[in-house]
Protein backbone atom coordinates (compact mmCIF):
# COMPACT_ATOMS: atom_id res chain seq x y z
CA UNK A 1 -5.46 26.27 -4.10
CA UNK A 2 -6.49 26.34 -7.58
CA UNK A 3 -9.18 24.12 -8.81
CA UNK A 4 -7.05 22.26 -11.24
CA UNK A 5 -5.04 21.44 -8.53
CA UNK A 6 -7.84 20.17 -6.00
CA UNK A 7 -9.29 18.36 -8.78
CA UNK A 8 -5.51 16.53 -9.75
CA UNK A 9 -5.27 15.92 -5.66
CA UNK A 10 -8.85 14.34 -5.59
CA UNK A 11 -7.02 11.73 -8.16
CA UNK A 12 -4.00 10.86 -5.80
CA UNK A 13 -4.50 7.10 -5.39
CA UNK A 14 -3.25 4.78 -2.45
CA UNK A 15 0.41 4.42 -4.03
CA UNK A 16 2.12 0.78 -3.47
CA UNK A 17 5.21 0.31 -1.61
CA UNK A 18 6.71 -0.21 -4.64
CA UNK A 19 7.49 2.09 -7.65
CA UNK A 20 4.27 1.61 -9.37
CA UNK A 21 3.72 2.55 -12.74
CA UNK A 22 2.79 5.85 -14.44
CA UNK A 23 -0.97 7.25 -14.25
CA UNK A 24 -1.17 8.01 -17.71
CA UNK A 25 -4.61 9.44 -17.89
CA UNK A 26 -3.48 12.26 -15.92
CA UNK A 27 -0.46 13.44 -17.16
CA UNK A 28 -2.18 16.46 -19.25
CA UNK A 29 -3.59 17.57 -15.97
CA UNK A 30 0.02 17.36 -14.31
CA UNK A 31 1.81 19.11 -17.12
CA UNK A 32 -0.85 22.02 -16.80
CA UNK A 33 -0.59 22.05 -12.82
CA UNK A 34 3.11 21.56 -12.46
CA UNK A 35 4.41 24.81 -13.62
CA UNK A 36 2.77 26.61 -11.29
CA UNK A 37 3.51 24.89 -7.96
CA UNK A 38 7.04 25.17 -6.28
CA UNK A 39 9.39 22.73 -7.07
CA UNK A 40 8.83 20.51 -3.19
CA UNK A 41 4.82 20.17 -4.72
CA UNK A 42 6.26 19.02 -8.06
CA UNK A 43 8.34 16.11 -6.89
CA UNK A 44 5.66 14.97 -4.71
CA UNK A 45 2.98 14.94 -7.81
CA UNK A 46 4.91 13.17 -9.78
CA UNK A 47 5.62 10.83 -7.11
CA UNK A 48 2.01 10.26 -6.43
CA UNK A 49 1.16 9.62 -10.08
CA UNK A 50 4.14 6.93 -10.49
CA UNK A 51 6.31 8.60 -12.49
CA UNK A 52 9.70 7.92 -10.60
CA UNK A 53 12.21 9.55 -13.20
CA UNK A 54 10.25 12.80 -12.91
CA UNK A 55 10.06 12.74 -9.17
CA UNK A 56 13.53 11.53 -9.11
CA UNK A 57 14.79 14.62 -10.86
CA UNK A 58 13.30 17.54 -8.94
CA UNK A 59 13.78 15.80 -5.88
CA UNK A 60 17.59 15.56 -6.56
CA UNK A 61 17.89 19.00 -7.58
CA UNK A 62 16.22 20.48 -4.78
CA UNK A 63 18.45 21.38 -2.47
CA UNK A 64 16.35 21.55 0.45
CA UNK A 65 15.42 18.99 3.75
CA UNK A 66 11.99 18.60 2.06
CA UNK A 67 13.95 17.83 -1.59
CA UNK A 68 15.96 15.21 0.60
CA UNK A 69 12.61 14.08 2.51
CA UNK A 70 11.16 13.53 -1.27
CA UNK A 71 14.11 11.85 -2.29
CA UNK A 72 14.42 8.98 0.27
CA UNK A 73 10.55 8.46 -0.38
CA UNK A 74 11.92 8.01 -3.83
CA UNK A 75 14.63 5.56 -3.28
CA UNK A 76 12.04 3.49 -0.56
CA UNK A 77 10.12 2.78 -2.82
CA UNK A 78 12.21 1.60 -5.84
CA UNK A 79 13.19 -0.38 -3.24
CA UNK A 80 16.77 0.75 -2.61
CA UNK A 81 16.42 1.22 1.75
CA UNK A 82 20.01 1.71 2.03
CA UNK A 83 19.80 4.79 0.13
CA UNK A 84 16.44 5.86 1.14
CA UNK A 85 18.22 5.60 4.86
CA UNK A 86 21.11 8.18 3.81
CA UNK A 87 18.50 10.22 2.30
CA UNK A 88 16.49 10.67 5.30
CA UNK A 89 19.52 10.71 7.36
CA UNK A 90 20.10 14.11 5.49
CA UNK A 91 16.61 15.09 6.09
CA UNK A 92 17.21 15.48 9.74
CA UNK A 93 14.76 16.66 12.56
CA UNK A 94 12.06 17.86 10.59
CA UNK A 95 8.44 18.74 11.20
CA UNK A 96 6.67 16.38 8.71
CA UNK A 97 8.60 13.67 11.05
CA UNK A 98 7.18 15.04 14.30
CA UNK A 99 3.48 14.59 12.50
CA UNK A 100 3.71 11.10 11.94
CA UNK A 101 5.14 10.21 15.10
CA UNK A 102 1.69 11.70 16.36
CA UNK A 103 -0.73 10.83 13.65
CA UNK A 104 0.34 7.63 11.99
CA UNK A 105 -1.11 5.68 16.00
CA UNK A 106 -4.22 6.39 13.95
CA UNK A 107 -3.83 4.33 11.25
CA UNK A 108 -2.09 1.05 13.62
CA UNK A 109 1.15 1.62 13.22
CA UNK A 110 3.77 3.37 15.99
CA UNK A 111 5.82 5.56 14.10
CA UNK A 112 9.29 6.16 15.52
CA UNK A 113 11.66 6.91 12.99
CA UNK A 114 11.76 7.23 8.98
CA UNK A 115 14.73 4.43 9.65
CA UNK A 116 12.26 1.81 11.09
CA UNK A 117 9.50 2.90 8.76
CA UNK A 118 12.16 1.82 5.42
CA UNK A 119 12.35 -1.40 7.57
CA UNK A 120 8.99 -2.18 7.80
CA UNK A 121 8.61 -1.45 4.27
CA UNK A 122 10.61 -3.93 3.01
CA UNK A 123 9.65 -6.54 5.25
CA UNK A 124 5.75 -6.24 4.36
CA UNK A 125 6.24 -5.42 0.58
CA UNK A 126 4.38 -7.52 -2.00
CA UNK A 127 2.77 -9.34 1.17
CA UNK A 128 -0.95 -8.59 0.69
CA UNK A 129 -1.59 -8.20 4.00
CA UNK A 130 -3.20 -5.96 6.66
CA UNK A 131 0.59 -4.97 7.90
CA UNK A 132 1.13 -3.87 4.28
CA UNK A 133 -2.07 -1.91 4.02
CA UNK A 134 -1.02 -0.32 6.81
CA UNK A 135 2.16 0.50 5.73
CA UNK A 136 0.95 1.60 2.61
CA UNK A 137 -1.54 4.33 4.49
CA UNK A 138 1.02 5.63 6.69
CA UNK A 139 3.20 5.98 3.22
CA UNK A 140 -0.37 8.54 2.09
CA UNK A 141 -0.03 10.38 5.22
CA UNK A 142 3.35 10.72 5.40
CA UNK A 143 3.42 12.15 0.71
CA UNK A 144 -0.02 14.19 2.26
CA UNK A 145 2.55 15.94 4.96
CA UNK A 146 5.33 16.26 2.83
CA UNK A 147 3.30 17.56 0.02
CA UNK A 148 1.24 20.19 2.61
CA UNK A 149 4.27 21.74 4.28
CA UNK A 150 6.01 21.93 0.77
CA UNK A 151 3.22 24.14 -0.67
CA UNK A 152 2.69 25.69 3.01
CA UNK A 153 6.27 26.97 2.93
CA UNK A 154 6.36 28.10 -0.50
CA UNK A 155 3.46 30.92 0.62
């Protein structure tokens, strides 16, 4: 991993279950890092810095499980569920999936399917609560997966 890159994933913040809004400050870092990662790493940065259209745009045109994976992240978190469902529906058995089923106990909350996860979403969005914090650290794991076995698989 490249040290522009560690740096730029020391910067990652705790993303809302929303869309969020750009990062601004680090968009000359992401233009710099972006070229050079495969295109799985690039939806997932953009993703983590808020910038949806970006995100929205590899992810579509990467025809790929982890390109539909990125993609119903994506349309969670605009909040669209129905679509994020379809998405993730197209995403299939995958191994990110298995992961969370066994790590996300960790952070309080059972993880069964991506399905019930869109559910809970929605029902603890814009709540300020604990079940939303939760939610919103399973949603870190889950990018910090996604994002690992993109750039794992690219080697």
């Amino acid at each position: 991993m490249t040290a522009d890159l560690s740096a730029l994933l020391a910067q990652v913040p705790l993303a809302p279950l929303g869309p969020g809004s750009p990062v601004t400050d680090v968009r000359p870092e992401l233009d710099a890092v972006l070229p050079t990662l495969p295109l799985g790493c690039r939806a997932g940065l953009w993703l983590a810095f808020g910038y949806w259209k970006q995100a929205h745009e590899v992810a579509q045109d990467l025809e790929t499980p982890e390109g539909s994976f990125w993609h119903a992240i994506l349309h969670r978190r605009e909040p669209d569920p129905g679509n994020a469902k379809y998405w993730f529906r197209q995403v299939g058995s995958h191994p990110v999936i298995a992961k969370l089923v066994a790590e996300s106990l960790a952070l309080g909350y059972d993880y069964r399917t991506p399905g019930d996860f869109v559910d809970f979403c929605e029902k603890v969005r814009d709540t300020a609560t604990p079940a939303e914090e939760v939610a919103r650290r399973v949603q870190a794991l889950e990018w910090r997966l996604l994002f690992d076995h993109c750039r794992t698989a690219a080697k």
